[in-house]
PDB file of N, CA and C in Angstrom:
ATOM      1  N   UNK A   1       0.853  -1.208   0.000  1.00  0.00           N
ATOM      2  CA  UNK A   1       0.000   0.000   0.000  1.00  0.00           C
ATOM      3  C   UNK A   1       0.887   1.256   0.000  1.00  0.00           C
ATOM      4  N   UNK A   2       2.328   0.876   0.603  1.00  0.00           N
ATOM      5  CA  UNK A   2       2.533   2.494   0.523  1.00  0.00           C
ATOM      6  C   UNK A   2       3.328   2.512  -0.966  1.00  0.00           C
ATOM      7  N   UNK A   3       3.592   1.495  -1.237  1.00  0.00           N
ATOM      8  CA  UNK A   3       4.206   1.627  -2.391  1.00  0.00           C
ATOM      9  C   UNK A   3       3.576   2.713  -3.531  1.00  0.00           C
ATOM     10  N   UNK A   4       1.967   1.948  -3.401  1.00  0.00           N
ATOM     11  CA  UNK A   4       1.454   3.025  -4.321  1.00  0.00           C
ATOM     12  C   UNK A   4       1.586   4.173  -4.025  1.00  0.00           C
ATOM     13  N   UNK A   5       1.072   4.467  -2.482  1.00  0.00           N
ATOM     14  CA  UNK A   5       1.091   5.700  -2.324  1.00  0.00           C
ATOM     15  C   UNK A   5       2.133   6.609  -2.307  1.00  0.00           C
ATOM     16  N   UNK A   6       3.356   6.008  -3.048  1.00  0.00           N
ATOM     17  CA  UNK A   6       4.581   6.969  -3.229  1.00  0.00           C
ATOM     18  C   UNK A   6       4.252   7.296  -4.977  1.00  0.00           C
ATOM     19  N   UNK A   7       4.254   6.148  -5.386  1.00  0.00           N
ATOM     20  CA  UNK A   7       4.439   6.486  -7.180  1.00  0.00           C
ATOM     21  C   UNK A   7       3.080   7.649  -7.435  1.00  0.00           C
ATOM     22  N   UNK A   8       1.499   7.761  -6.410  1.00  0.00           N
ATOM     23  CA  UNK A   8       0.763   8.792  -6.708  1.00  0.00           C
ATOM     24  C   UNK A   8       1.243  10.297  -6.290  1.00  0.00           C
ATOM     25  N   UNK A   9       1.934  10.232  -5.527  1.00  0.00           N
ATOM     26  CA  UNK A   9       2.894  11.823  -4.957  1.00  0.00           C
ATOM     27  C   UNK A   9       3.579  11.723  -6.341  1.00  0.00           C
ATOM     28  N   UNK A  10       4.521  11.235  -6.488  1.00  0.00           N
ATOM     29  CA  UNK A  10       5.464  11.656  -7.920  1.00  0.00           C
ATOM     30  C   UNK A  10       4.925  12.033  -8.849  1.00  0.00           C
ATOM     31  N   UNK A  11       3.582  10.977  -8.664  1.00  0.00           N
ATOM     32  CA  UNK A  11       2.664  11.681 -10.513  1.00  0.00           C
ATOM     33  C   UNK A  11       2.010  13.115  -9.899  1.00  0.00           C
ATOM     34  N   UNK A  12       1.665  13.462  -9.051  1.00  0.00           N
ATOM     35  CA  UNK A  12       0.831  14.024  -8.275  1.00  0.00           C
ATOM     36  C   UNK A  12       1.975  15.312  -8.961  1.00  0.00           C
ATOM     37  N   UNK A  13       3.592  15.154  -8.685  1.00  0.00           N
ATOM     38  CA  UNK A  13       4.050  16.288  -8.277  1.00  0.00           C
ATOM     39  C   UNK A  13       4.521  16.272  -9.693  1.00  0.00           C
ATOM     40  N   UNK A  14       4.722  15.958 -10.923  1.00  0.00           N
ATOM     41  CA  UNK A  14       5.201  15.688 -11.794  1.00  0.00           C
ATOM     42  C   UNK A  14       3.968  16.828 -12.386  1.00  0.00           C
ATOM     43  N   UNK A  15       2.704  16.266 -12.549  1.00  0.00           N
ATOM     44  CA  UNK A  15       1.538  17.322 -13.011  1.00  0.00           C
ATOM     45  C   UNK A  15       1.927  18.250 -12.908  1.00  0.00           C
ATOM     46  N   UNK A  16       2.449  18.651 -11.404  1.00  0.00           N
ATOM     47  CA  UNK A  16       2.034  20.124 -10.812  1.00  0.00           C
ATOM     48  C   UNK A  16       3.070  21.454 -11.597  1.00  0.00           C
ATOM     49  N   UNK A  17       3.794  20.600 -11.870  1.00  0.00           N
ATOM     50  CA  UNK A  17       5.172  20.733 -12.372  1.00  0.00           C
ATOM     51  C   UNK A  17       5.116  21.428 -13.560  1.00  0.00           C
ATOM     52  N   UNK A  18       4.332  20.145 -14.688  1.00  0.00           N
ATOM     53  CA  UNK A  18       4.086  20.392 -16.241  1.00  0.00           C
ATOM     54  C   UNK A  18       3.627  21.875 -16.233  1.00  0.00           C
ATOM     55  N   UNK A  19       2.552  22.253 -15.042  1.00  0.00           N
ATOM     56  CA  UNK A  19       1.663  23.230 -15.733  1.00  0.00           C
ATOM     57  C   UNK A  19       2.495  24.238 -16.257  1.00  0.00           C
ATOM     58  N   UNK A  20       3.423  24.800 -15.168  1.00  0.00           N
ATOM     59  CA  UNK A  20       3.950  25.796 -15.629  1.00  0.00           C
ATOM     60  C   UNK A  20       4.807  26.207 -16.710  1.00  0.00           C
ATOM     61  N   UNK A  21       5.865  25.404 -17.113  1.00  0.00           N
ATOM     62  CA  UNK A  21       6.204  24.955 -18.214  1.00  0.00           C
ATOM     63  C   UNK A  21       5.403  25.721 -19.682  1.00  0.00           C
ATOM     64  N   UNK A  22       4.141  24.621 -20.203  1.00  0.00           N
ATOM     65  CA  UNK A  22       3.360  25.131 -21.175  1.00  0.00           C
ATOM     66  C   UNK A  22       2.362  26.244 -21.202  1.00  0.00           C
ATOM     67  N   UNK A  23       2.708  26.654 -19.755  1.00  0.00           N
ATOM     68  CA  UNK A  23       2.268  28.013 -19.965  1.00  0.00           C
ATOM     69  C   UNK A  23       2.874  28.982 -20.757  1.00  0.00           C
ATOM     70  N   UNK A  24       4.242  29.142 -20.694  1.00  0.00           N
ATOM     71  CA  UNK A  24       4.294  30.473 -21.468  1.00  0.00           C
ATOM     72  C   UNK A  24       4.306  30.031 -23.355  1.00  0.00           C
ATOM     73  N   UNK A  25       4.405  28.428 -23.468  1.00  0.00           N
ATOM     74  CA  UNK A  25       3.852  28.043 -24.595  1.00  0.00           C
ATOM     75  C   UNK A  25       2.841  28.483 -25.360  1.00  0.00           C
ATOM     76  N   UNK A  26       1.823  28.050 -23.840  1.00  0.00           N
ATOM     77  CA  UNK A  26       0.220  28.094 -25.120  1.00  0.00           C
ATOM     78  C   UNK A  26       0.061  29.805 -24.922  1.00  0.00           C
ATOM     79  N   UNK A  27       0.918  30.680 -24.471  1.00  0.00           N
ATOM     80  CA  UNK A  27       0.265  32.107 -24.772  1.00  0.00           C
ATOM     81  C   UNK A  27       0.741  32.362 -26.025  1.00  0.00           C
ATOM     82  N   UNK A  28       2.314  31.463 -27.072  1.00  0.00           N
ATOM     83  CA  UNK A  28       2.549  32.336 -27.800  1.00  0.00           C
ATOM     84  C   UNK A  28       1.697  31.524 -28.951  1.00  0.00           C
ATOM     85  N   UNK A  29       0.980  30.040 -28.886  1.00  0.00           N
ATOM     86  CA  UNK A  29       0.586  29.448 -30.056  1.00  0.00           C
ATOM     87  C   UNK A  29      -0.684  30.167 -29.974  1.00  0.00           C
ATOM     88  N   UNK A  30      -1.550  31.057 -29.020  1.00  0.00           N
ATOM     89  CA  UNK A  30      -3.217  31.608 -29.802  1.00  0.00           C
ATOM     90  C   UNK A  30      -2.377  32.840 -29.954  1.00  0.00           C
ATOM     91  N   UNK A  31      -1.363  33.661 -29.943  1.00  0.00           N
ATOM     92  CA  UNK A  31      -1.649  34.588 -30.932  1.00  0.00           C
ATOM     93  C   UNK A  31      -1.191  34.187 -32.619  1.00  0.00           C
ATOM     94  N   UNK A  32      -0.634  33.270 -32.906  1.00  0.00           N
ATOM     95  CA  UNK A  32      -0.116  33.316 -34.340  1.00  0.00           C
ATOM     96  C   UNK A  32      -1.534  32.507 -34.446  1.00  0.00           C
ATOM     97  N   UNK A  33      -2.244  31.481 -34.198  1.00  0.00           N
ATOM     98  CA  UNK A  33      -3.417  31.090 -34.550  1.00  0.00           C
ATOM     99  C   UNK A  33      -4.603  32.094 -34.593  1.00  0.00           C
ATOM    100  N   UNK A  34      -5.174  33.020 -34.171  1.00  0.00           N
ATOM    101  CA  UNK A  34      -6.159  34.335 -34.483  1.00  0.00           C
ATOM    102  C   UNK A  34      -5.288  34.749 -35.401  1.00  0.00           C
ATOM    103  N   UNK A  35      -4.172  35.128 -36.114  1.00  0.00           N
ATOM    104  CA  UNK A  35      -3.879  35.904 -37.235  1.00  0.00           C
ATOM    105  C   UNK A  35      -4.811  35.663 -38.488  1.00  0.00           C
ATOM    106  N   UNK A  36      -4.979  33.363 -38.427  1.00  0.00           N
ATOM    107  CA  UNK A  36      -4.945  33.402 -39.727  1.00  0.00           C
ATOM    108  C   UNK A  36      -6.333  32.607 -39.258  1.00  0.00           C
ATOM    109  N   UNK A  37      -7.196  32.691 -38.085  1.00  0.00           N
ATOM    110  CA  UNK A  37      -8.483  32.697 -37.911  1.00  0.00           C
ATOM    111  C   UNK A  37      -9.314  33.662 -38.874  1.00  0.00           C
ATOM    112  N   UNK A  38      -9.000  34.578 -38.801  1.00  0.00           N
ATOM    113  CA  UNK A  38      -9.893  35.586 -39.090  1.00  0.00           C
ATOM    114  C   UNK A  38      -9.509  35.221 -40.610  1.00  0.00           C
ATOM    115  N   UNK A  39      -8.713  35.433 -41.223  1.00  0.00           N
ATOM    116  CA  UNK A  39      -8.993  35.575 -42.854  1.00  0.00           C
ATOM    117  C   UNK A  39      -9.348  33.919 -43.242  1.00  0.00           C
ATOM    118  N   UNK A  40      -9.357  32.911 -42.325  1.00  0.00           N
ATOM    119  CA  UNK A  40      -9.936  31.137 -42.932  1.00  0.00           C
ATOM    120  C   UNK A  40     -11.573  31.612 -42.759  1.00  0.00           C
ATOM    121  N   UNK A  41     -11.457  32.469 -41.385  1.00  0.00           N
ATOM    122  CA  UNK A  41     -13.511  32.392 -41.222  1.00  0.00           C
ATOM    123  C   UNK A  41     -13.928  33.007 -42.737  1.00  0.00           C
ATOM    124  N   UNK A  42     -13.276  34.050 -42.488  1.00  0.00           N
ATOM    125  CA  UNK A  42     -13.792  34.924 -43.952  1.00  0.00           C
ATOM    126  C   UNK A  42     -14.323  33.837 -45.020  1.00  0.00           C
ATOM    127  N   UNK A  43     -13.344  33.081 -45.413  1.00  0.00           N
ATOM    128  CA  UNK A  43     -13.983  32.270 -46.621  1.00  0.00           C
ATOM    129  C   UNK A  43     -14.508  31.266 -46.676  1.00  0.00           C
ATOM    130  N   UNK A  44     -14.384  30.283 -45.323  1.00  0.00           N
ATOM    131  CA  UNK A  44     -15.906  29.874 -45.383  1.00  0.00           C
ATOM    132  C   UNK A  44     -16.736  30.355 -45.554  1.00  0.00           C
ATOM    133  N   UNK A  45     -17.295  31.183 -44.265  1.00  0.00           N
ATOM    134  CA  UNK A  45     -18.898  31.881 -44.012  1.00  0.00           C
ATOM    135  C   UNK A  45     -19.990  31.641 -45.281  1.00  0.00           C
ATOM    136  N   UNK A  46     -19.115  31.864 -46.650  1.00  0.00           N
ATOM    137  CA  UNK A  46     -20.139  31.658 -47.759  1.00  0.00           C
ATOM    138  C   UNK A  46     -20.270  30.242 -48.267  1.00  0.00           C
ATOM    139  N   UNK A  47     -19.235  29.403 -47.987  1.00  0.00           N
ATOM    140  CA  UNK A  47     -19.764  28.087 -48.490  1.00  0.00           C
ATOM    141  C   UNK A  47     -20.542  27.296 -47.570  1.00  0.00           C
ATOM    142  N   UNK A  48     -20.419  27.384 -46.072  1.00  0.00           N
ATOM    143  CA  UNK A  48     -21.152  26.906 -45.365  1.00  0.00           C
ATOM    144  C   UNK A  48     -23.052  27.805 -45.923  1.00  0.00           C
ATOM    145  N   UNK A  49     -22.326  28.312 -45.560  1.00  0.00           N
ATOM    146  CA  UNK A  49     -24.096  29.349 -45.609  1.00  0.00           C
ATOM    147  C   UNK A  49     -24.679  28.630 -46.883  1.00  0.00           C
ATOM    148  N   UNK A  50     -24.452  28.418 -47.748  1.00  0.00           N
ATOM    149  CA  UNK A  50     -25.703  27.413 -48.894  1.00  0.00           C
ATOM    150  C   UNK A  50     -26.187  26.378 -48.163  1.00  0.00           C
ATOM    151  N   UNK A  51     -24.520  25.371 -48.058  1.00  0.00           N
ATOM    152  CA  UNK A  51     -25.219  23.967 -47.738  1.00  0.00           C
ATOM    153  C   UNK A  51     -25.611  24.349 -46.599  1.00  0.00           C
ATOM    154  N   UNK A  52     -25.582  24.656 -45.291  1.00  0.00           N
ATOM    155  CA  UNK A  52     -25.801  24.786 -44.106  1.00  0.00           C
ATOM    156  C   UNK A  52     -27.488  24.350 -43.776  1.00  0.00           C
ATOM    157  N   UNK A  53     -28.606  24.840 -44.940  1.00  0.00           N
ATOM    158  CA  UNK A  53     -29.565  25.039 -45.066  1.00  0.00           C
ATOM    159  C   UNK A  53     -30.043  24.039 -45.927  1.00  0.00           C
ATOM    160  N   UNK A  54     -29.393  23.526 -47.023  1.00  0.00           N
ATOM    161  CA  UNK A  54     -29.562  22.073 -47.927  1.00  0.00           C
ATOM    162  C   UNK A  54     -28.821  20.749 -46.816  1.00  0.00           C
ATOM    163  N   UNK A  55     -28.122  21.046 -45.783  1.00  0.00           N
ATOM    164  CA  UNK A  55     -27.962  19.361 -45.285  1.00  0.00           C
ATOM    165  C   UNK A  55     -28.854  19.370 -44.446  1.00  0.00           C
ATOM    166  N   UNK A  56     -29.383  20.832 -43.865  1.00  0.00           N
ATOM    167  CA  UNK A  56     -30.386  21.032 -42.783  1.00  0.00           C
ATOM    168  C   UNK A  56     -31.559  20.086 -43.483  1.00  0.00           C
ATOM    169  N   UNK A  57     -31.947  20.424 -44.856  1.00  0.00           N
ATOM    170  CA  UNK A  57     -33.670  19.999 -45.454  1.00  0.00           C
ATOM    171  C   UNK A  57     -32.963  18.243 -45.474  1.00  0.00           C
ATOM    172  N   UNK A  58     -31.666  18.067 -46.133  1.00  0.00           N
ATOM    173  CA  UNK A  58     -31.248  16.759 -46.289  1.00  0.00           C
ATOM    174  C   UNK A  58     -31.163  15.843 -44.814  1.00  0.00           C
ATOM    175  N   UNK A  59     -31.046  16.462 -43.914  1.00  0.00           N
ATOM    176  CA  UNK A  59     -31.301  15.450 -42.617  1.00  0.00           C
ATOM    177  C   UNK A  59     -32.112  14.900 -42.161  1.00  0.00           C
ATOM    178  N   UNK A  60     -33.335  15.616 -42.741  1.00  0.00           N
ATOM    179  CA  UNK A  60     -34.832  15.798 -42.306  1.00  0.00           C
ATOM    180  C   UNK A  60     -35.230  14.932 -42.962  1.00  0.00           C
ATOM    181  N   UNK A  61     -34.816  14.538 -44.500  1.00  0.00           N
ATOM    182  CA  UNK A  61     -35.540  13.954 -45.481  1.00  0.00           C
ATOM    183  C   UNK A  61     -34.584  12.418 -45.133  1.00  0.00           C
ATOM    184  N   UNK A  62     -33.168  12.217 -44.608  1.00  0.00           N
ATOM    185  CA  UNK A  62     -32.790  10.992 -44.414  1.00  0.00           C
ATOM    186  C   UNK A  62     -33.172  10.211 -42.913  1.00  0.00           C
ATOM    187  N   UNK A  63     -33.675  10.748 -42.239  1.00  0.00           N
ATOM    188  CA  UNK A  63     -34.412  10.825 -41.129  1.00  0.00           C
ATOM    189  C   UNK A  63     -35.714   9.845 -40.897  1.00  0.00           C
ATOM    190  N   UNK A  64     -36.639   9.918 -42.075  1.00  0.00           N
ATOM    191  CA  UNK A  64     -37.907   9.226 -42.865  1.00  0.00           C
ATOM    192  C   UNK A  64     -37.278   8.282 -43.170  1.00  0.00           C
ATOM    193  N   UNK A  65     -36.411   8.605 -44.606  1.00  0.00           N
ATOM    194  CA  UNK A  65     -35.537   7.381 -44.910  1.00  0.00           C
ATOM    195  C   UNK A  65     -35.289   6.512 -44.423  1.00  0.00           C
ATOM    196  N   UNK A  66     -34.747   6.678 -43.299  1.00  0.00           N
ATOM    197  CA  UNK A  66     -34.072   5.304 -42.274  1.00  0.00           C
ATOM    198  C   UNK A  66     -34.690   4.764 -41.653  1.00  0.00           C
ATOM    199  N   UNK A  67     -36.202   4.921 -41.146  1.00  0.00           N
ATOM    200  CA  UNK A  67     -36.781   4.018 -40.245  1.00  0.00           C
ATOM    201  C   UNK A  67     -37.603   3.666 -41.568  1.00  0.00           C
ATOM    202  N   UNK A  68     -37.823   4.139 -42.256  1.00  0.00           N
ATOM    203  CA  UNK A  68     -38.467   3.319 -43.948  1.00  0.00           C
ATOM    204  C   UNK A  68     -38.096   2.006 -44.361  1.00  0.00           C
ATOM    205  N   UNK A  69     -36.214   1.966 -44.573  1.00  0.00           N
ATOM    206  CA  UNK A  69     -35.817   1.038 -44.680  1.00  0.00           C
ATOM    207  C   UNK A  69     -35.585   0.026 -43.808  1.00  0.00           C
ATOM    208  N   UNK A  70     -35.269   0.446 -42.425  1.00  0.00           N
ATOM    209  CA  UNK A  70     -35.538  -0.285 -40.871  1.00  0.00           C
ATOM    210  C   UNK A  70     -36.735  -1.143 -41.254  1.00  0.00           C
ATOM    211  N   UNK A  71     -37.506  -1.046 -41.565  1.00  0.00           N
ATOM    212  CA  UNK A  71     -39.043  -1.699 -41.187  1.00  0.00           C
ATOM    213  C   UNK A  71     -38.993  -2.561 -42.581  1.00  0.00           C
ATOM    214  N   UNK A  72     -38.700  -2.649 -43.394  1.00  0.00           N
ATOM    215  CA  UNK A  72     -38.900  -3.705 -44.769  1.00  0.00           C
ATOM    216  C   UNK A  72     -37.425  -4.421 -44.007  1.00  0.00           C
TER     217      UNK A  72
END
C-alpha cells in the first residue's frame, strides 16, 4: 500500500510541475493562430451558408428514410 502511495505523490508532483512549463507556450501558439483565424472564417462563411440550409432539409428527409428502410 505504501508503495502506491509513493508512485501517486510523484505523478501528483510531476503534473504540478508540467503546468507551468506550457504556460508560457500556449500564450505564444493563440496569438499566431487568431492571425490566420480571421482571414480562414472569412472564406468559409459563404460556403457553409448554402449547404448549411440544404444538409439542414437533407437530414430531415434521411431521417424518414431510415426508419423506412428499418421496417422492410
Amino acid at each position: 500500500m505504501l508503495n502506491q502511495g509513493e508512485p501517486a505523490f510523484v505523478q501528483a508532483q510531476q503534473q504540478k510541475v508540467s503546468p507551468p512549463p506550457p504556460s508560457p507556450v500556449v500564450a505564444p501558439h493563440p496569438s499566431p493562430d487568431p492571425v490566420p483565424s480571421p482571414p480562414r472564417q472569412s472564406s468559409p462563411p459563404p460556403i457553409p451558408f448554402g449547404p448549411v440550409p440544404c444538409s439542414g432539409v437533407a437530414s430531415t428527409e434521411t431521417i424518414p428514410d431510415i426508419p423506412s428502410l428499418s421496417r422492410p
